[in-house]
N, C-alpha and C. Protein backbone atom coordinates (compact mmCIF):
# COMPACT_ATOMS: atom_id res chain seq x y z
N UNK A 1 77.98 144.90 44.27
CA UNK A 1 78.36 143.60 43.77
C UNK A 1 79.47 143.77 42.75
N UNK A 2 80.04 142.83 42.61
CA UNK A 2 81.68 142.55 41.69
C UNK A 2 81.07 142.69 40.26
N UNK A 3 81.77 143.01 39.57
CA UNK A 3 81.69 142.75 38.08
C UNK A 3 81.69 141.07 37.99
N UNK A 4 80.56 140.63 37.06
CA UNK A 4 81.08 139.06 36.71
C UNK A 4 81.22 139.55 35.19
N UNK A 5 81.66 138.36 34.34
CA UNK A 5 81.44 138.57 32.91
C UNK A 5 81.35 136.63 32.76
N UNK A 6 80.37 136.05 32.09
CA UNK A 6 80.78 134.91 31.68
C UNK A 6 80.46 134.32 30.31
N UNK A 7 81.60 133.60 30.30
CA UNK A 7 82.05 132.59 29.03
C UNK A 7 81.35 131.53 28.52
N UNK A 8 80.62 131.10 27.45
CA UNK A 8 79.78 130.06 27.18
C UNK A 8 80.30 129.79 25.59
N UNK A 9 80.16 128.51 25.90
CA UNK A 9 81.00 127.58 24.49
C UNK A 9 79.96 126.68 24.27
N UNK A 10 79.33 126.40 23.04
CA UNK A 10 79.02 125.78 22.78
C UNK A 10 78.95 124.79 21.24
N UNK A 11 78.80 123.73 20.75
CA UNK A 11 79.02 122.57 19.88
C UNK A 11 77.90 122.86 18.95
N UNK A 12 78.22 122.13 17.74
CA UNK A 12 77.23 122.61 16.39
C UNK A 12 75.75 122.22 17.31
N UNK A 13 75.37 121.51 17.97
CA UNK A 13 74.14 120.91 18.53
C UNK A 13 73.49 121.94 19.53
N UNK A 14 74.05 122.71 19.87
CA UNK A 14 73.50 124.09 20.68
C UNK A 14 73.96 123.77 22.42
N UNK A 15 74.47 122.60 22.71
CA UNK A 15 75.06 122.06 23.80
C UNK A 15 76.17 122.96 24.47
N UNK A 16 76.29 123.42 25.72
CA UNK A 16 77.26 124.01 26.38
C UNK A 16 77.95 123.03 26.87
N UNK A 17 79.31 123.43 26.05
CA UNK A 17 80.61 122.69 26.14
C UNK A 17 81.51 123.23 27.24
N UNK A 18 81.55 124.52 27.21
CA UNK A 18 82.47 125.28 28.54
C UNK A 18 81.63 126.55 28.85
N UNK A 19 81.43 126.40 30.18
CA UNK A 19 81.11 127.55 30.69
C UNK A 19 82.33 128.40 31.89
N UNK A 20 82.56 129.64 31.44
CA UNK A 20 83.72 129.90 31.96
C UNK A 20 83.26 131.16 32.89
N UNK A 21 83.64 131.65 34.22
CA UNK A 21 82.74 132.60 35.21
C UNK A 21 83.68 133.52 35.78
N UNK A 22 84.33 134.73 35.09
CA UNK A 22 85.14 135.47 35.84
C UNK A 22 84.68 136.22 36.83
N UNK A 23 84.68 136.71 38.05
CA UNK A 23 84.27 137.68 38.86
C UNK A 23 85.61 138.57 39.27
N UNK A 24 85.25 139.59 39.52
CA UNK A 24 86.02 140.80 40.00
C UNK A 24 87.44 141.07 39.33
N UNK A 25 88.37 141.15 40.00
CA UNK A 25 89.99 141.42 39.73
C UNK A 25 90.16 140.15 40.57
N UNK A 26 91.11 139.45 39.36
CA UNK A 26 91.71 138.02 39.86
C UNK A 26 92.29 138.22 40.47
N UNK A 27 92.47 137.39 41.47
CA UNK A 27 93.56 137.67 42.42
C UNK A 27 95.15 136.52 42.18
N UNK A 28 95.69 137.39 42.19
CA UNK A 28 97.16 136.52 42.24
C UNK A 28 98.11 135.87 43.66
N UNK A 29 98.14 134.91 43.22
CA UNK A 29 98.40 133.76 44.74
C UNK A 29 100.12 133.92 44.16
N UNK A 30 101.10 133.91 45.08
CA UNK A 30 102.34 134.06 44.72
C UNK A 30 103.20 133.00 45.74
N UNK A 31 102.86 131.64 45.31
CA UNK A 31 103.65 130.91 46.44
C UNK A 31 105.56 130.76 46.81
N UNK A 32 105.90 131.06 47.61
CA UNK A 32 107.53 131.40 48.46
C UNK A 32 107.55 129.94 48.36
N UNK A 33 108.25 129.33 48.32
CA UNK A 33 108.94 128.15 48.92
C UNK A 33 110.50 128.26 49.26
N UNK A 34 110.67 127.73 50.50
CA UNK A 34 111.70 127.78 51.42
C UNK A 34 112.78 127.49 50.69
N UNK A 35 114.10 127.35 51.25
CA UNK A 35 115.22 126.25 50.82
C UNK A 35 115.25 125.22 52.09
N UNK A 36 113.65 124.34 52.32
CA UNK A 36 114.22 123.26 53.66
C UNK A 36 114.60 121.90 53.06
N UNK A 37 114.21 122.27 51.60
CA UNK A 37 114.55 120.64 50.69
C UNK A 37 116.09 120.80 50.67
N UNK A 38 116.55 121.35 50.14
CA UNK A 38 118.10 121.77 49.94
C UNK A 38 118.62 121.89 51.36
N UNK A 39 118.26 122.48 52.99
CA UNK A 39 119.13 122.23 54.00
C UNK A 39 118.81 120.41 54.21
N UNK A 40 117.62 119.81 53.98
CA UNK A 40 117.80 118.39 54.40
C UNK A 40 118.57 117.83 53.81
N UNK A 41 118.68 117.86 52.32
CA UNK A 41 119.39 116.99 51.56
C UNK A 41 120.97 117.50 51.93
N UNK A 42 121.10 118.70 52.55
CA UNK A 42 123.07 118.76 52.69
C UNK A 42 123.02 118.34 54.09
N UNK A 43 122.12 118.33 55.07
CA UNK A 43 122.49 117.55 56.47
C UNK A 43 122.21 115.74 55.99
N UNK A 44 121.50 115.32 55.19
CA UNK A 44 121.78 113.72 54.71
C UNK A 44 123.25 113.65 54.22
N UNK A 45 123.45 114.62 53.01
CA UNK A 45 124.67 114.11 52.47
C UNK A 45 126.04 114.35 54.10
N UNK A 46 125.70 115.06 54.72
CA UNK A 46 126.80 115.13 55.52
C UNK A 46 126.63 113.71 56.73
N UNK A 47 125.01 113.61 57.21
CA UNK A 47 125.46 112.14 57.47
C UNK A 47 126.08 111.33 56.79
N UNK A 48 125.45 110.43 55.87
CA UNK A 48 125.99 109.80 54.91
C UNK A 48 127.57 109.77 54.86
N UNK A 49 128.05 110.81 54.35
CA UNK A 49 129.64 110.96 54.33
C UNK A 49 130.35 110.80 55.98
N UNK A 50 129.55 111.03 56.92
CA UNK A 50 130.09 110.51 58.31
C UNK A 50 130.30 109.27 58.37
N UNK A 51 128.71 108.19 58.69
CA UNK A 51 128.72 107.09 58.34
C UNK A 51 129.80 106.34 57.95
N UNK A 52 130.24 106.85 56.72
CA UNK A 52 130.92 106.54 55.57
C UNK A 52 132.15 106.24 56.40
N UNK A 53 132.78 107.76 56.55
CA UNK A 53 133.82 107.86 57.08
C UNK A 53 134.02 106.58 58.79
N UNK A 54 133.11 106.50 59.44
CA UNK A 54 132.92 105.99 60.75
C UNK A 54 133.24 104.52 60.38
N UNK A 55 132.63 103.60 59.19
CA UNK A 55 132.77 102.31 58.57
C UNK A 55 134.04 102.07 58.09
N UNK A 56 134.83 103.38 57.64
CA UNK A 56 136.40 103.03 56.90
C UNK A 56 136.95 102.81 58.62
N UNK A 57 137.04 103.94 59.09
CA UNK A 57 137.83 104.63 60.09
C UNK A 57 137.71 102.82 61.31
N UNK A 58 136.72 102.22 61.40
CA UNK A 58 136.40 101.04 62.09
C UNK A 58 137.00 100.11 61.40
N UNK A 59 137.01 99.53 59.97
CA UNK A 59 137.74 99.12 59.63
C UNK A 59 138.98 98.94 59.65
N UNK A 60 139.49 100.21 59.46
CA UNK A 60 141.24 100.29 59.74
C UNK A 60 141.24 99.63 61.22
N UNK A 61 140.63 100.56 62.09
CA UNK A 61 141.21 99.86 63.62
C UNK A 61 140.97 98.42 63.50
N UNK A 62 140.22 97.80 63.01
CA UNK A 62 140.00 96.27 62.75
C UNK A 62 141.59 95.70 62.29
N UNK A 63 141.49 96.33 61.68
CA UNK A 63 143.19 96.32 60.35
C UNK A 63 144.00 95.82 61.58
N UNK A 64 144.58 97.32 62.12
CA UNK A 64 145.18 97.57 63.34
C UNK A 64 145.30 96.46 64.13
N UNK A 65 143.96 96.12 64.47
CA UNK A 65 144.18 95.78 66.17
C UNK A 65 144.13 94.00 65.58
N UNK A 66 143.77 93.42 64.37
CA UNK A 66 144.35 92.26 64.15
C UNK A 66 145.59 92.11 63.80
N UNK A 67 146.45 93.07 63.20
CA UNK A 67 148.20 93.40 62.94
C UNK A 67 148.92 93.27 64.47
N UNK A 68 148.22 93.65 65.39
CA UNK A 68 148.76 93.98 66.72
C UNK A 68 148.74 92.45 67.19
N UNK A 69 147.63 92.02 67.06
CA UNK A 69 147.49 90.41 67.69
C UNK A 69 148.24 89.53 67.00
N UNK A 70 148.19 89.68 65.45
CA UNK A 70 149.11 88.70 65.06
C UNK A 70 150.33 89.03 65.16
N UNK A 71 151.54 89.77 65.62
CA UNK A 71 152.54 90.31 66.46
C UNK A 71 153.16 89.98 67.10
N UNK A 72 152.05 89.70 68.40
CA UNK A 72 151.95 88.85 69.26
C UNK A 72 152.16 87.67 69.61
N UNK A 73 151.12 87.30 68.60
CA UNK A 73 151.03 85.62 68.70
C UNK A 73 152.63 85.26 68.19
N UNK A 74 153.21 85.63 66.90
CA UNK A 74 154.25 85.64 66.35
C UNK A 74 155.62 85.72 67.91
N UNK A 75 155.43 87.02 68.27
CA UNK A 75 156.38 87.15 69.40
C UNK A 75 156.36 86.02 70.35
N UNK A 76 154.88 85.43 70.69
CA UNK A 76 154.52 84.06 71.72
C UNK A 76 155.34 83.34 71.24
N UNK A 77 155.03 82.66 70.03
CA UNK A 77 155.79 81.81 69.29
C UNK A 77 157.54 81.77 69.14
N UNK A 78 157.82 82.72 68.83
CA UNK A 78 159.22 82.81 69.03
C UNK A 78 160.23 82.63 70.47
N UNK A 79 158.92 83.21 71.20
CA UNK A 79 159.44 83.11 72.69
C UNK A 79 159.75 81.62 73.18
N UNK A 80 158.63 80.60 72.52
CA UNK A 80 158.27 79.25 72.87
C UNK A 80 159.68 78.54 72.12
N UNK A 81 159.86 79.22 70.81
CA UNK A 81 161.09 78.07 70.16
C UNK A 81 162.67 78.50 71.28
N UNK A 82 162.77 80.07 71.10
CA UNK A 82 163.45 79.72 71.76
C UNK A 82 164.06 78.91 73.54
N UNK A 83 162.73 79.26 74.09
CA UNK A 83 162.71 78.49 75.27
C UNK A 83 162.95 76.69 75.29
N UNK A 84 162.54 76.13 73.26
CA UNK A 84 162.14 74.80 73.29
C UNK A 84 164.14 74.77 73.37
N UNK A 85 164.37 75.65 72.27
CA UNK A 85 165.77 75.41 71.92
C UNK A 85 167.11 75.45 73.03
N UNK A 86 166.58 76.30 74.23
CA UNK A 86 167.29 76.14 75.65
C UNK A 86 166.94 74.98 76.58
N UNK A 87 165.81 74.38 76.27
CA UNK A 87 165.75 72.68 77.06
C UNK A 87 166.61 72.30 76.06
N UNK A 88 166.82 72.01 74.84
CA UNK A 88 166.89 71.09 74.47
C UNK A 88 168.74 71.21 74.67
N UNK A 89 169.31 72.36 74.37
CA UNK A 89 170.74 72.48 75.23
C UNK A 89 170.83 72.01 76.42
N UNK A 90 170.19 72.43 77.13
CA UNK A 90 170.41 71.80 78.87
C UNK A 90 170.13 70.45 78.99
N UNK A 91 169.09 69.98 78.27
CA UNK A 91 168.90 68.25 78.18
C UNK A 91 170.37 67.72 77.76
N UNK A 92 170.94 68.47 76.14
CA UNK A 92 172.17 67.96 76.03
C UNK A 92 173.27 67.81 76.74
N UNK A 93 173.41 69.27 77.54
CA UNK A 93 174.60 69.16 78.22
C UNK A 93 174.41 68.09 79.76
N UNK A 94 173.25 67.85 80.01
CA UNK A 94 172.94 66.67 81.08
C UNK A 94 173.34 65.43 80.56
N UNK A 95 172.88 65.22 79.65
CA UNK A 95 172.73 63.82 78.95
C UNK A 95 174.38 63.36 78.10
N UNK A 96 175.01 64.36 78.47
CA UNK A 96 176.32 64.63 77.13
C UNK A 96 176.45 64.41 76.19
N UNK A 97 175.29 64.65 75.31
CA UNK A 97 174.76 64.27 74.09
C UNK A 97 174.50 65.14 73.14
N UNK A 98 175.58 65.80 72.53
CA UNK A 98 176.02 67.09 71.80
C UNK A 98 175.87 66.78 70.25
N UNK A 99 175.10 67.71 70.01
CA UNK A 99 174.78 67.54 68.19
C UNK A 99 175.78 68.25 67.59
């Protein structure tokens, strides 16, 4: 059998306050912990900063592709005056009614 040795505490009243129970050679527990907190948190921060990047990068093309349309519409428009501004010559020169 192990060596025990035990500890007894007691209060002016003769009451056991701590009883303490060593047996054998303590044994020492030596817990490792990984680095898997530290690889999750740098694969979050690298989502995150994707994300990130994916929300600007969508934005701009938003930017873009409404710059492109209004362009457009602009070019429509110009196309229309000048087409209004060639009736309205040919009406004149029909009508011989020169501004």
């Amino acid at each position: 059998m192990s060596e025990e040795r035990i500890t007894e505490r007691t209060d002016a009243t003769g009451n056991v306050t701590e009883r303490v129970i060593e047996r054998g050679n303590p044994s020492t527990v030596v817990e490792r912990r990984g680095s898997g907190g530290l690889v999750i948190a740098f694969i979050l921060l690298i989502a995150v900063a994707l994300v990130g990047f994916y929300l600007v990068s969508m934005n701009n093309q938003e930017t873009r592709q409404t710059d492109a349309i209004s362009r457009a519409a602009d070019s429509v428009g110009e196309g229309a005056r000048k087409a209004g501004d060639a009736a309205d010559r040919a009406a004149d020169k029909y009508t011989g009614d020169n501004k």
